[in-house]
PDB file of N, CA and C in Angstrom:
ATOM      1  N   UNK A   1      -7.021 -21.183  14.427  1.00  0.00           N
ATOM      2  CA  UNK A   1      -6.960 -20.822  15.829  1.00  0.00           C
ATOM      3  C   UNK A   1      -7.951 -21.684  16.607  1.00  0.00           C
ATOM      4  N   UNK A   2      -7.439 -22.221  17.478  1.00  0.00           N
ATOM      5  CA  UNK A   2      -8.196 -23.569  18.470  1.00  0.00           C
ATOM      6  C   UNK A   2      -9.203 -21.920  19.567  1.00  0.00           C
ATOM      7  N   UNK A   3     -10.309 -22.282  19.839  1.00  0.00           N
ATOM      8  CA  UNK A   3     -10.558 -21.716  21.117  1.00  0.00           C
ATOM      9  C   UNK A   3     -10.351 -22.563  22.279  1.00  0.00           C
ATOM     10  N   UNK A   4     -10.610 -23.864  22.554  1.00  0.00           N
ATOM     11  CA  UNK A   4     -10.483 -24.225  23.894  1.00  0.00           C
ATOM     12  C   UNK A   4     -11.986 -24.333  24.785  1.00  0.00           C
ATOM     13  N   UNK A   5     -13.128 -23.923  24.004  1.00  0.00           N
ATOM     14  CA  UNK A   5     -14.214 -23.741  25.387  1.00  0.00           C
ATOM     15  C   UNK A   5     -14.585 -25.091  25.249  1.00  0.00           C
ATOM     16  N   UNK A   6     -14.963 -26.184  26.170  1.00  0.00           N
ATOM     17  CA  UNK A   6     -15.887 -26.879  26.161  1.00  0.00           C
ATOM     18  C   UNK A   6     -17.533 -26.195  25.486  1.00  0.00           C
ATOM     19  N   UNK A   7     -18.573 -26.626  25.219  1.00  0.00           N
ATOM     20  CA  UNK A   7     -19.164 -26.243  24.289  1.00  0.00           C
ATOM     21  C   UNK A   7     -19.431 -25.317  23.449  1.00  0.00           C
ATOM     22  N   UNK A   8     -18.119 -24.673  22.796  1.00  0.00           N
ATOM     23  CA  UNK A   8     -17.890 -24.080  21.332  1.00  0.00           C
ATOM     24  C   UNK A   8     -17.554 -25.117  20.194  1.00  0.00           C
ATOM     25  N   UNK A   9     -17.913 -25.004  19.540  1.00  0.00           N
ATOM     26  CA  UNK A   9     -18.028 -25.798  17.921  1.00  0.00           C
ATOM     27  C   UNK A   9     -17.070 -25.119  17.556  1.00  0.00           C
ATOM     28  N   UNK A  10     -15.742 -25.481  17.084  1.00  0.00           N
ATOM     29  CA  UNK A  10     -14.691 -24.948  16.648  1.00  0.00           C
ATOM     30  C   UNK A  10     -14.813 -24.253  14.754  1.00  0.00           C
ATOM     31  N   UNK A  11     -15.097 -25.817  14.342  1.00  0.00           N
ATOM     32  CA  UNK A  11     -15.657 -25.982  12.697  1.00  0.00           C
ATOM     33  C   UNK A  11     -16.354 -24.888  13.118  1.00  0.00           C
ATOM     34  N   UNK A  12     -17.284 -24.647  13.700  1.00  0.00           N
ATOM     35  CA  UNK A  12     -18.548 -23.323  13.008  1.00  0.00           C
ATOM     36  C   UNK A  12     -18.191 -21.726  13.461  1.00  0.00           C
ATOM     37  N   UNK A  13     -16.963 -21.938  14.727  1.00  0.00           N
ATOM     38  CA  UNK A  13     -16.729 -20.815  14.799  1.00  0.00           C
ATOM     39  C   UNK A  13     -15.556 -20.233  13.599  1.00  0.00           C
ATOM     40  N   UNK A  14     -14.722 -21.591  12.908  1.00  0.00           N
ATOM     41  CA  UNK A  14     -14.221 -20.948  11.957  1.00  0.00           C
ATOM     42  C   UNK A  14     -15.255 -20.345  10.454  1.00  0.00           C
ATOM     43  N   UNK A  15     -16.595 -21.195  10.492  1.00  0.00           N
ATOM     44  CA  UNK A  15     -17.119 -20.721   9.237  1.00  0.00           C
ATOM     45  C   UNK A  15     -17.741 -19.571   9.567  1.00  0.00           C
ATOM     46  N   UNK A  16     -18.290 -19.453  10.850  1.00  0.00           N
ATOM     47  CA  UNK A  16     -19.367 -18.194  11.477  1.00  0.00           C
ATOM     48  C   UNK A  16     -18.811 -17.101  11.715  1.00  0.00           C
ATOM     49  N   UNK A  17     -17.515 -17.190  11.846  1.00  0.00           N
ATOM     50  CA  UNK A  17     -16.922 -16.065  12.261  1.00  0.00           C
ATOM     51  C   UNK A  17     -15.642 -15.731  11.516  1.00  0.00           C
ATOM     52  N   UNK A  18     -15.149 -16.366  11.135  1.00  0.00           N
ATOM     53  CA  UNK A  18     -13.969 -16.553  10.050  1.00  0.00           C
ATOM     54  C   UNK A  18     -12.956 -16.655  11.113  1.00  0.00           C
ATOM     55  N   UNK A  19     -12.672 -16.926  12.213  1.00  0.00           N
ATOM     56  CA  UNK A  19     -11.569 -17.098  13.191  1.00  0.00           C
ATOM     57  C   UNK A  19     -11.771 -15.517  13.867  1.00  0.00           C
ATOM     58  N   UNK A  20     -12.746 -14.787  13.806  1.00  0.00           N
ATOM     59  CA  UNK A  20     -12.554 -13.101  14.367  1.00  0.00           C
ATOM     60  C   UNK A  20     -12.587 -13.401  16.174  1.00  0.00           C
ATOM     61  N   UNK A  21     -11.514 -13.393  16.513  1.00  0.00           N
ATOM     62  CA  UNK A  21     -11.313 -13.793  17.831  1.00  0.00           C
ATOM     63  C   UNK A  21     -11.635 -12.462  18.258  1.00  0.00           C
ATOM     64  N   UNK A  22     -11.619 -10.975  18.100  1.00  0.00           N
ATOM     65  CA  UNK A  22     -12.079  -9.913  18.643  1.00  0.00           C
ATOM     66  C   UNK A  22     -13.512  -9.836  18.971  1.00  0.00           C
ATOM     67  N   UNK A  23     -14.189 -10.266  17.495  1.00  0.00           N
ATOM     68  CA  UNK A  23     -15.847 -10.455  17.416  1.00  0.00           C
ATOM     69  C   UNK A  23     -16.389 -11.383  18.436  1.00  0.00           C
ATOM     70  N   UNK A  24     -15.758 -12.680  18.051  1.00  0.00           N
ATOM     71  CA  UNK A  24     -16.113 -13.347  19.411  1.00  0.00           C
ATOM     72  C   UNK A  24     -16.047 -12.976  20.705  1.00  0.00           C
ATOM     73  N   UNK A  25     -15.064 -12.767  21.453  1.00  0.00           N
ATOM     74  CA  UNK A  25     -14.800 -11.941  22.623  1.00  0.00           C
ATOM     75  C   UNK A  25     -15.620 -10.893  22.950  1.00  0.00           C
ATOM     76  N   UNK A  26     -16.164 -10.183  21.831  1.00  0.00           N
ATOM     77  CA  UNK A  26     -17.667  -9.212  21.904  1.00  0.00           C
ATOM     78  C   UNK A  26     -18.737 -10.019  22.364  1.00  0.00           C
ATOM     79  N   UNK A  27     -18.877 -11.021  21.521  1.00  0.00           N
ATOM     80  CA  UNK A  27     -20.376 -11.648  21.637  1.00  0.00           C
ATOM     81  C   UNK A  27     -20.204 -12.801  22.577  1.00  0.00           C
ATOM     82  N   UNK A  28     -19.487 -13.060  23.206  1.00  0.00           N
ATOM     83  CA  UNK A  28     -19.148 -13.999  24.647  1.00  0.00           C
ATOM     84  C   UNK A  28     -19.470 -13.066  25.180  1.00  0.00           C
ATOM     85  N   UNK A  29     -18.718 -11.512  25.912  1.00  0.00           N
ATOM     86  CA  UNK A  29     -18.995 -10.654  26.993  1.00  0.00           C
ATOM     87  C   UNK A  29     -20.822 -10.387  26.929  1.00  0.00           C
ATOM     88  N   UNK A  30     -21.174 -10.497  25.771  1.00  0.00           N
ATOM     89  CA  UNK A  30     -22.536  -9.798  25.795  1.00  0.00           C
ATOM     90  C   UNK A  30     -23.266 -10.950  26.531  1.00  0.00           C
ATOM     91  N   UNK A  31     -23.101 -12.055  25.879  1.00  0.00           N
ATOM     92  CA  UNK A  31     -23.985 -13.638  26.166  1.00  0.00           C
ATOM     93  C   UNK A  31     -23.557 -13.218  27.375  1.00  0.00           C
ATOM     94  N   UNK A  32     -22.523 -13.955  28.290  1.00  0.00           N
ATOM     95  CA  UNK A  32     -22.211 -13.763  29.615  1.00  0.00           C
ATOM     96  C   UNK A  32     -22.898 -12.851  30.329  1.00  0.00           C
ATOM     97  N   UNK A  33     -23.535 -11.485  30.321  1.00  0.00           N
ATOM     98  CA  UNK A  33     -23.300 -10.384  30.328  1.00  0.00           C
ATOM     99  C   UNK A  33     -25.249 -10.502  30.652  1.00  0.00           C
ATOM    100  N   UNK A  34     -25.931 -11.108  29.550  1.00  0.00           N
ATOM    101  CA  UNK A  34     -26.811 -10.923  29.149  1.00  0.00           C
ATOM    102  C   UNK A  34     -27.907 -12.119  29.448  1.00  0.00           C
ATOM    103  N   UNK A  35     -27.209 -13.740  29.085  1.00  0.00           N
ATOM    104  CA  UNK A  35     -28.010 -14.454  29.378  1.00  0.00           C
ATOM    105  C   UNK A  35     -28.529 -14.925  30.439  1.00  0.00           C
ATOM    106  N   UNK A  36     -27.983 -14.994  31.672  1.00  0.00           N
ATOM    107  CA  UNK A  36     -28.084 -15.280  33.023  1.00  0.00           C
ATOM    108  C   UNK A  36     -29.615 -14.334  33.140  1.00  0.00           C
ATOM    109  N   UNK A  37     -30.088 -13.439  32.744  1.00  0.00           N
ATOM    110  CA  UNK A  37     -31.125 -12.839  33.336  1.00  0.00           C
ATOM    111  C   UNK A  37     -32.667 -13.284  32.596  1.00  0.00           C
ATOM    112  N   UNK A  38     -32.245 -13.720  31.604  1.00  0.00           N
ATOM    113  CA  UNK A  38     -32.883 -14.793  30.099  1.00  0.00           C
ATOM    114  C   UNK A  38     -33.154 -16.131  31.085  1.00  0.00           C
ATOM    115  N   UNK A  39     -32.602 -16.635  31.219  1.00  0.00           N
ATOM    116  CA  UNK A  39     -32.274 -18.044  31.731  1.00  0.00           C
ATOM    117  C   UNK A  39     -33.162 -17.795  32.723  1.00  0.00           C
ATOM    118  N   UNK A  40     -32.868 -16.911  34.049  1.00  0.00           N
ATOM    119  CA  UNK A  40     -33.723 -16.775  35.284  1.00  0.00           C
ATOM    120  C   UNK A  40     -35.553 -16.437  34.902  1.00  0.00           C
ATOM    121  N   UNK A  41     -36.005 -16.003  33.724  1.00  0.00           N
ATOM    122  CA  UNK A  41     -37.144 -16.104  33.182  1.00  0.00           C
ATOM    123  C   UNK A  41     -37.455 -17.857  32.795  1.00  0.00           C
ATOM    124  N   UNK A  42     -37.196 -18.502  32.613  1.00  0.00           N
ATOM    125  CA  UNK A  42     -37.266 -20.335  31.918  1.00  0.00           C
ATOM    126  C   UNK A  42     -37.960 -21.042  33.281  1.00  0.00           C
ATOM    127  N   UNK A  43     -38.326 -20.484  34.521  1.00  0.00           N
ATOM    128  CA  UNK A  43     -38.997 -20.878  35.160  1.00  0.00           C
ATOM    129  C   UNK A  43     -39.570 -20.418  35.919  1.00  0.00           C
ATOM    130  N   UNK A  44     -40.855 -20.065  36.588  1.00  0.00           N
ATOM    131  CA  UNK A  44     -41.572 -21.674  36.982  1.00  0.00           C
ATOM    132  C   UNK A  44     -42.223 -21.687  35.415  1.00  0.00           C
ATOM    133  N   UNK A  45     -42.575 -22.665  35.095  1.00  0.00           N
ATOM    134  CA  UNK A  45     -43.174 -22.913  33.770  1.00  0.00           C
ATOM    135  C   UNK A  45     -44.570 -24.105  34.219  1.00  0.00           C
ATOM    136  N   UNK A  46     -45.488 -23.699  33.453  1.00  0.00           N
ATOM    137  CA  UNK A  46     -46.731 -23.882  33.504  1.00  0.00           C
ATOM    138  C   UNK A  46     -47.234 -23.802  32.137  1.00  0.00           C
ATOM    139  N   UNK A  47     -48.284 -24.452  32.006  1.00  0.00           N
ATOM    140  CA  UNK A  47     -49.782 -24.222  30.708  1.00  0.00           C
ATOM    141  C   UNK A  47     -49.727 -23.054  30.112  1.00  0.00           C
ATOM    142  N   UNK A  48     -50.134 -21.955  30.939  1.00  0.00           N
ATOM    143  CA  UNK A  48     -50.265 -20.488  31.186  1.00  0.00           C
ATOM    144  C   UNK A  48     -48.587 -19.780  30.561  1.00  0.00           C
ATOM    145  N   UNK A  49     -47.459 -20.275  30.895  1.00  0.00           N
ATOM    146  CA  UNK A  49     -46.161 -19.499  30.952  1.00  0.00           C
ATOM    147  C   UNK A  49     -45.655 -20.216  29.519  1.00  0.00           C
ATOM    148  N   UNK A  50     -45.928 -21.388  28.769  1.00  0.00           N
ATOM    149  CA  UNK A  50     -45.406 -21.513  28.124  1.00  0.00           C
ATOM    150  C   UNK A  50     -45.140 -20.601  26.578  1.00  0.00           C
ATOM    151  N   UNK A  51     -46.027 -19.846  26.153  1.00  0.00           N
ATOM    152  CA  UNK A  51     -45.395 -19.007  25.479  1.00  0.00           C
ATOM    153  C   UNK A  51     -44.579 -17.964  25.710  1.00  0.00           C
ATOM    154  N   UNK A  52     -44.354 -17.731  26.809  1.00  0.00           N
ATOM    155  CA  UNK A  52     -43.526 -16.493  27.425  1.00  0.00           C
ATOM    156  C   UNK A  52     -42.220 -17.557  27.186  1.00  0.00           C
ATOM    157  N   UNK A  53     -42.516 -18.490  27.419  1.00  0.00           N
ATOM    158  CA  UNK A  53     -41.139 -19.523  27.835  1.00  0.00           C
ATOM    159  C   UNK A  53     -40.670 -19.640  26.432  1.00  0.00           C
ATOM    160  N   UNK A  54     -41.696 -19.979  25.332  1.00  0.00           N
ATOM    161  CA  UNK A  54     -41.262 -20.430  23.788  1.00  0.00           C
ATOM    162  C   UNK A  54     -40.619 -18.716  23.136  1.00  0.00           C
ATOM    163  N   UNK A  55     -40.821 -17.225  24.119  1.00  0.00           N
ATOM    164  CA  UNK A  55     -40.571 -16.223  23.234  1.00  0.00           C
ATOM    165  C   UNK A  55     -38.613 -16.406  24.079  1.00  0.00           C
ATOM    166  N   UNK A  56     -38.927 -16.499  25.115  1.00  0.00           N
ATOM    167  CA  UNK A  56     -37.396 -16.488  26.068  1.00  0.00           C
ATOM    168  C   UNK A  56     -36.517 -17.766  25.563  1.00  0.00           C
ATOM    169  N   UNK A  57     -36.806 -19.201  25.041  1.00  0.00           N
ATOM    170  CA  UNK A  57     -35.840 -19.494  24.691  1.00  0.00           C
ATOM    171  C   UNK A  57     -35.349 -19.702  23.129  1.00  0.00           C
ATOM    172  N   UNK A  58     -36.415 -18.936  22.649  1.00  0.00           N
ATOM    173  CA  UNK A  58     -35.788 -18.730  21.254  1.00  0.00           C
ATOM    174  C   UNK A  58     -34.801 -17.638  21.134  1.00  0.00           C
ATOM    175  N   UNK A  59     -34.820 -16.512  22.179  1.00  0.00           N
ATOM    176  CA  UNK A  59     -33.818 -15.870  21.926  1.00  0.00           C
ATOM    177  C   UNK A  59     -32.244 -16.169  22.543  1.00  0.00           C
ATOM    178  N   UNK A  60     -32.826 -17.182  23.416  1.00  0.00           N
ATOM    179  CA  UNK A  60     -31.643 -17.771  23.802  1.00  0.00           C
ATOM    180  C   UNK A  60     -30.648 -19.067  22.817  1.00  0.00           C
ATOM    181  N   UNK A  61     -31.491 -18.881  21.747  1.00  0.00           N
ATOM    182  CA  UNK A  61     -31.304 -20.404  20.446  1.00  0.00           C
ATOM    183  C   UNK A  61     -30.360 -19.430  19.797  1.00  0.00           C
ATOM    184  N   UNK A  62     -30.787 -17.974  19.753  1.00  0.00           N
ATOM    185  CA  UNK A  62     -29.888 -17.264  18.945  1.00  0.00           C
ATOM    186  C   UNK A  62     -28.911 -16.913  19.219  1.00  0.00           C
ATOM    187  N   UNK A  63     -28.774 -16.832  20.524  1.00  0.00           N
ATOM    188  CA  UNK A  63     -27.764 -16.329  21.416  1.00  0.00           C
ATOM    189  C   UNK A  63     -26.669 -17.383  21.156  1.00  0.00           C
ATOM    190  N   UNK A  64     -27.202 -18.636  21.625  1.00  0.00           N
ATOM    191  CA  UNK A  64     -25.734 -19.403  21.322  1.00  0.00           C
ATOM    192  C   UNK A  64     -25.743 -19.867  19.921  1.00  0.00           C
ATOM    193  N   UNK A  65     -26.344 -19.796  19.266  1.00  0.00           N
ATOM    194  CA  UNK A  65     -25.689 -19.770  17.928  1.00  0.00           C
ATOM    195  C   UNK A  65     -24.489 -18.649  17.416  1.00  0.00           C
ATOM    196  N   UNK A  66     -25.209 -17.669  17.802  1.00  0.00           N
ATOM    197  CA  UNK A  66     -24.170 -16.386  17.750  1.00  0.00           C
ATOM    198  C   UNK A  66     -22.730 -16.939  18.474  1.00  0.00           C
ATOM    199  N   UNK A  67     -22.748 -17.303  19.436  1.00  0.00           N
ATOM    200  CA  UNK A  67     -21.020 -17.672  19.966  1.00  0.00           C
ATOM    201  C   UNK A  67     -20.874 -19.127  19.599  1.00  0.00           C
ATOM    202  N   UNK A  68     -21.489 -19.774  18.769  1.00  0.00           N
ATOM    203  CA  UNK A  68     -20.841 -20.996  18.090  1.00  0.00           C
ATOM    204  C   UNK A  68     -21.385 -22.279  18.705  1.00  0.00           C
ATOM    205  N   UNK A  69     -22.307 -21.912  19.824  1.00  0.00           N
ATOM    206  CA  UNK A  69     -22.556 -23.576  21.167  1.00  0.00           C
ATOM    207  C   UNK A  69     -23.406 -23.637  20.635  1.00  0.00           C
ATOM    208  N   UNK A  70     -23.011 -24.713  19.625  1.00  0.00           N
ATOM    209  CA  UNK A  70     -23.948 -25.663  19.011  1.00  0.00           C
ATOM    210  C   UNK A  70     -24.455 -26.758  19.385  1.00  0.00           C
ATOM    211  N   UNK A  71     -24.042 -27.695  20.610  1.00  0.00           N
ATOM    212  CA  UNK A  71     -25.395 -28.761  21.577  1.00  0.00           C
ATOM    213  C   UNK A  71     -26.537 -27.577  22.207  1.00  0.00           C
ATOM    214  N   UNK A  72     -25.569 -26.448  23.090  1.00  0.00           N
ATOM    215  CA  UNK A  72     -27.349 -25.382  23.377  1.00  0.00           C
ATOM    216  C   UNK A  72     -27.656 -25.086  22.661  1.00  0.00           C
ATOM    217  N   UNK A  73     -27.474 -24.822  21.068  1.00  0.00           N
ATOM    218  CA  UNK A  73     -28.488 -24.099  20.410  1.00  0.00           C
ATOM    219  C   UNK A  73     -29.068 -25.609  20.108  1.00  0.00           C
ATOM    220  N   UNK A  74     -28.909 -26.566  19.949  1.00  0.00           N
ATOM    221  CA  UNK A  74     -30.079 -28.147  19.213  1.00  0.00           C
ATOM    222  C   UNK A  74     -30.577 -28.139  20.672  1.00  0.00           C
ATOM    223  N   UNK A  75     -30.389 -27.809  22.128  1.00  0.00           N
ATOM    224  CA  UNK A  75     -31.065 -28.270  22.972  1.00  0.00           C
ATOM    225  C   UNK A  75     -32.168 -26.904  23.408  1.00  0.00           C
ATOM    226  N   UNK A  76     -31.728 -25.878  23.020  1.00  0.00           N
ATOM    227  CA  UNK A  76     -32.930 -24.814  22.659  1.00  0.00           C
ATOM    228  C   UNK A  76     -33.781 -24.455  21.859  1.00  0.00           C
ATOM    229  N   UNK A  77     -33.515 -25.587  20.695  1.00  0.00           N
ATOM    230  CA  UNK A  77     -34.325 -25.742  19.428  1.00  0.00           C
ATOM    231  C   UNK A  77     -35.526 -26.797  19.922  1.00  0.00           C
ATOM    232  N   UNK A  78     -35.387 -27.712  20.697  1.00  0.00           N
ATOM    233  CA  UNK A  78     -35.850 -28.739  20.922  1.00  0.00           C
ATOM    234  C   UNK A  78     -37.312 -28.439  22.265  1.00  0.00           C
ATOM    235  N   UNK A  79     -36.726 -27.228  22.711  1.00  0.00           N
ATOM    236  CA  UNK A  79     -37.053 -26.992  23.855  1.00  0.00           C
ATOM    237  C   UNK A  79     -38.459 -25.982  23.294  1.00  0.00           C
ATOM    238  N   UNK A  80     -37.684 -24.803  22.437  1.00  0.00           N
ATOM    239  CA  UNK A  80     -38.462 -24.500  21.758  1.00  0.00           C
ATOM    240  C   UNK A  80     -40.032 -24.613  21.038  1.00  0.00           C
ATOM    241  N   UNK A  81     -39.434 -25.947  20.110  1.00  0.00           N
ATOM    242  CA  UNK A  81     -40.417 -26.700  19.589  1.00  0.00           C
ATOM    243  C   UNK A  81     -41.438 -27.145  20.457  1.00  0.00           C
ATOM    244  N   UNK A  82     -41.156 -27.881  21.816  1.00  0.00           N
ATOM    245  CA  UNK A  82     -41.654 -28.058  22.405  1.00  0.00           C
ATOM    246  C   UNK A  82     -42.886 -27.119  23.113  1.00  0.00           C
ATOM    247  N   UNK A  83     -42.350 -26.184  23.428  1.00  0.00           N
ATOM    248  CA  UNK A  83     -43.288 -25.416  24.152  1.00  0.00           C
ATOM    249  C   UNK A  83     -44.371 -24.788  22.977  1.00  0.00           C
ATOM    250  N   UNK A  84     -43.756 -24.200  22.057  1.00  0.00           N
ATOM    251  CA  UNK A  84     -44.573 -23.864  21.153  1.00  0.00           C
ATOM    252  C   UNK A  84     -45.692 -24.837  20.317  1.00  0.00           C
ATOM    253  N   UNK A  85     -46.065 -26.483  20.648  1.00  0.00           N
ATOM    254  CA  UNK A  85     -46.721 -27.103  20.380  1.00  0.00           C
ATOM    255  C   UNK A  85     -47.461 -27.793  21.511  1.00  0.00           C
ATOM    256  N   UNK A  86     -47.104 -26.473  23.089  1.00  0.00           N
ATOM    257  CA  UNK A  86     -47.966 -26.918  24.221  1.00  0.00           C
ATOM    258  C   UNK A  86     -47.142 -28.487  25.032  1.00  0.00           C
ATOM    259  N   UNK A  87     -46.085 -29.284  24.741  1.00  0.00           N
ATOM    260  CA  UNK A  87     -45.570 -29.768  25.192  1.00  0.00           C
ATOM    261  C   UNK A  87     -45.453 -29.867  26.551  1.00  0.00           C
ATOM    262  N   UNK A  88     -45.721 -29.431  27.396  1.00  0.00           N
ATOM    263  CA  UNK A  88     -45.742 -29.096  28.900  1.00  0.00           C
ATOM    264  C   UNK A  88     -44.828 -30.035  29.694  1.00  0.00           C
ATOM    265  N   UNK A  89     -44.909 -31.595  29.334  1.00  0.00           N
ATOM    266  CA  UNK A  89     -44.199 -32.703  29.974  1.00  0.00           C
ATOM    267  C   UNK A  89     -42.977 -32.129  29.871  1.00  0.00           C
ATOM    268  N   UNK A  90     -42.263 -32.246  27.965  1.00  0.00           N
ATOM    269  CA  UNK A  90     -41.248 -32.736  27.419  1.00  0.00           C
ATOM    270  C   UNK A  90     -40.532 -31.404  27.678  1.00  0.00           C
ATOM    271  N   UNK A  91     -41.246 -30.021  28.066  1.00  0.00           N
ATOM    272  CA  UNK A  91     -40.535 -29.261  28.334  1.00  0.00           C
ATOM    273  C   UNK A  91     -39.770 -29.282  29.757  1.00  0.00           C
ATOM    274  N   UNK A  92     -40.767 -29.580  31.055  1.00  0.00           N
ATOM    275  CA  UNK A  92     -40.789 -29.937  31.971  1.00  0.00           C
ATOM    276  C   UNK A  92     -39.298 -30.546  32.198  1.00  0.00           C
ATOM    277  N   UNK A  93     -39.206 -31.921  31.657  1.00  0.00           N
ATOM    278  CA  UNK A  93     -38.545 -33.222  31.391  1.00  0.00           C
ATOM    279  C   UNK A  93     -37.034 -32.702  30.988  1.00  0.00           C
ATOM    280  N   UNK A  94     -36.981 -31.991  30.107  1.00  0.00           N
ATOM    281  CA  UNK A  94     -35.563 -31.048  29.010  1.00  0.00           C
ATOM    282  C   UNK A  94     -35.014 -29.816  30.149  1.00  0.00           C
ATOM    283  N   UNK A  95     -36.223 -29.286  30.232  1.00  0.00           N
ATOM    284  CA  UNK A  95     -35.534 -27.862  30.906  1.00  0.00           C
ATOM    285  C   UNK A  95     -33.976 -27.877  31.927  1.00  0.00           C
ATOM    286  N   UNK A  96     -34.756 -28.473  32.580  1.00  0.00           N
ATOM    287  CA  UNK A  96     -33.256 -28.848  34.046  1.00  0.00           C
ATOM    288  C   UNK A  96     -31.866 -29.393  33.509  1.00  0.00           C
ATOM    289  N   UNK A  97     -31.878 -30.075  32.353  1.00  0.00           N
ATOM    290  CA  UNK A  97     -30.620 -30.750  31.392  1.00  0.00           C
ATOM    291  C   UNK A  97     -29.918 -29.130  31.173  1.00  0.00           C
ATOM    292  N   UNK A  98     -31.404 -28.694  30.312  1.00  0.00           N
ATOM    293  CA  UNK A  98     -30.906 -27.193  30.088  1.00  0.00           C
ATOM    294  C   UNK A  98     -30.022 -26.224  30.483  1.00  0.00           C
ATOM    295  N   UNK A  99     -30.851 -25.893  31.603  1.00  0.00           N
ATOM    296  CA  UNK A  99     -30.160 -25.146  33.196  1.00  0.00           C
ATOM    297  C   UNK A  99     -28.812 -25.366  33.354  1.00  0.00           C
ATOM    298  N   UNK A 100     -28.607 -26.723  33.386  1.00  0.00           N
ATOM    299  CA  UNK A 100     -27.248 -27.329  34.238  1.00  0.00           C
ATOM    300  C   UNK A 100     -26.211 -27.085  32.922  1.00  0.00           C
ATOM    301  N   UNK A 101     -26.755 -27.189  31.433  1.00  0.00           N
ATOM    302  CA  UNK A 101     -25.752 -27.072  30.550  1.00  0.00           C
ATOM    303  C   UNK A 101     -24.986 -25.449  30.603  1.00  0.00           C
ATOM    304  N   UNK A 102     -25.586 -24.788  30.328  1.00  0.00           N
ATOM    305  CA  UNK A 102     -26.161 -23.624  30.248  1.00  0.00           C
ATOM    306  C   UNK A 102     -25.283 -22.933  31.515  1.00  0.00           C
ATOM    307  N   UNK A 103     -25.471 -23.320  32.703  1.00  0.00           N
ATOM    308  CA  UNK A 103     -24.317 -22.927  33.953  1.00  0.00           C
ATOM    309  C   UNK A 103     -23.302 -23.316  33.907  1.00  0.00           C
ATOM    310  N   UNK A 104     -22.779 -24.621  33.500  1.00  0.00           N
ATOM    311  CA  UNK A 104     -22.042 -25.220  33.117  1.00  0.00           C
ATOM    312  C   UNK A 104     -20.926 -23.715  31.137  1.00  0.00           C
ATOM    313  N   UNK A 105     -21.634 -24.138  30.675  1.00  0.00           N
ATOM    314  CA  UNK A 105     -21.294 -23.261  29.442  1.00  0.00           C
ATOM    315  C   UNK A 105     -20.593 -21.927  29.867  1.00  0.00           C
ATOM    316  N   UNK A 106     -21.592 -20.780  30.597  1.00  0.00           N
ATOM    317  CA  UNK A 106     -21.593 -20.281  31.006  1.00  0.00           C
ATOM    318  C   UNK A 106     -20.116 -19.777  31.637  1.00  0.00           C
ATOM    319  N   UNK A 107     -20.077 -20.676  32.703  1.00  0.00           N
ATOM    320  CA  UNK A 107     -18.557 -21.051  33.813  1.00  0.00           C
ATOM    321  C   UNK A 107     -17.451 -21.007  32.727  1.00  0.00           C
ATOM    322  N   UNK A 108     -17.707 -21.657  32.039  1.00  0.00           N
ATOM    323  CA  UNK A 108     -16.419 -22.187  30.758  1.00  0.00           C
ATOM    324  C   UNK A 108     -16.195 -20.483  29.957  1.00  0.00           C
ATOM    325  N   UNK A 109     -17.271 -20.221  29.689  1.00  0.00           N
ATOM    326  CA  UNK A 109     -17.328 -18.636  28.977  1.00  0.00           C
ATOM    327  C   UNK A 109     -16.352 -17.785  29.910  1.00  0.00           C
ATOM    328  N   UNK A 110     -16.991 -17.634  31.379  1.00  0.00           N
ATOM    329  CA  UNK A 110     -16.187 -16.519  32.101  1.00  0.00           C
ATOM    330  C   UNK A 110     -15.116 -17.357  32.170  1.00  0.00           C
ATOM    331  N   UNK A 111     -14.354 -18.469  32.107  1.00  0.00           N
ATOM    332  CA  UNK A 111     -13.092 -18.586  32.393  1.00  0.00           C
ATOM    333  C   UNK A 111     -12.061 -18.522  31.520  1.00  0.00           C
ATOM    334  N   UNK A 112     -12.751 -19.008  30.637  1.00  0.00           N
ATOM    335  CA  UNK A 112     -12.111 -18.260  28.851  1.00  0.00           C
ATOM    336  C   UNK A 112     -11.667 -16.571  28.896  1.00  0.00           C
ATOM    337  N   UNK A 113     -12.908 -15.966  29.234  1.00  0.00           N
ATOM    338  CA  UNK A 113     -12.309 -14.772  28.973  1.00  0.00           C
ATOM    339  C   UNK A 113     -11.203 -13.972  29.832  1.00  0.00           C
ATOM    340  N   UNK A 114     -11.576 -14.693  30.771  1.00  0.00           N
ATOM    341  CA  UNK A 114     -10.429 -13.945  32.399  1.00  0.00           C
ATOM    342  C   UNK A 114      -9.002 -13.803  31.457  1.00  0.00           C
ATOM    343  N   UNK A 115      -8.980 -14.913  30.995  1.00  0.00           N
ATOM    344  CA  UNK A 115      -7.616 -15.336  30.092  1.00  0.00           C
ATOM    345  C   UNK A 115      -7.159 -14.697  28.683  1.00  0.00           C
ATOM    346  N   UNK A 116      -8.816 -14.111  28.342  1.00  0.00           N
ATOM    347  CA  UNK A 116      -8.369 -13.477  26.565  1.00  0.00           C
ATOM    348  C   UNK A 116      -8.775 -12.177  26.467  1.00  0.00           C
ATOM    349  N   UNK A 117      -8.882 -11.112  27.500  1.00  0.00           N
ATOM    350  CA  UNK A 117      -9.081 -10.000  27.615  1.00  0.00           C
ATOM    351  C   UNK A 117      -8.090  -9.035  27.996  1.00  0.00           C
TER     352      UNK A 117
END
C-alpha cells in the first residue's frame, strides 16, 4: 500500500508499521493534533532556553519517527545534538529549515487525512 505523503518513508512505514493504515491514521491525527503546540515552544531560543529546546525537540524526533518522516526525524536528531552540546549558532542556523519543513509536513498530513478518514 503506497501512502502518497510527501515526507513519509514508505520502506519504513511498511517495516514500522506493517502497512496498518488504521494505526497510522491514529498516530497522524495525534502528531497533527499535537505537534503544532511542541513546535510553538522551539522558539525564541537562547543560551538560557537551550535545554528546554533539547527536552522539546527530542520529543518531537519521536514523534516523527512514530509516523514514518524520516528527513524530520535526521533533522531533529541533528538539532537535538546540537543543543544538547550548547551549539547555540548551529541550532540558530537549522531551526528555521526546521519550522518551514515541519509546516510544510504538517499541510501534507492534514491533506492526507481529509481524504482517508
Amino acid at each position: 500500500m503506497l501512502i502518497g505523503i510527501p515526507g513519509i518513508d514508505e520502506e519504513t512505514f511498511k517495516d514500522l508499521l506493517d502497512g496498518n493504515k488504521e494505526l497510522f491514521i491514529s498516530l497522524v491525527n495525534s502528531f497533527v493534533n499535537k505537534t503544532p503546540s511542541t513546535i510553538s515552544k522551539l522558539t525564541p531560543i537562547s543560551k538560557e532556553t537551550l535545554p528546554e529546546y533539547a527536552k522539546n525537540i527530542h520529543g518531537l524526533k519521536g514523534a516523527c519517527a512514530n509516523i514514518c518522516a524520516q528527513e524530520a526525524k535526521k533533522m531533529a536528531f541533528n538539532l537535538e545534538q546540537k543543543s544538547k552540546t550548547g551549539d547555540l549558532d548551529g541550532v540558530l542556523t537549522e531551526n528555521e529549515k526546521f519550522l518551514k519543513y515541519m509546516e510544510e509536513l504538517i499541510g501534507n498530513l492534514e491533506k492526507w487525512l481529509k481524504n482517508h478518514q
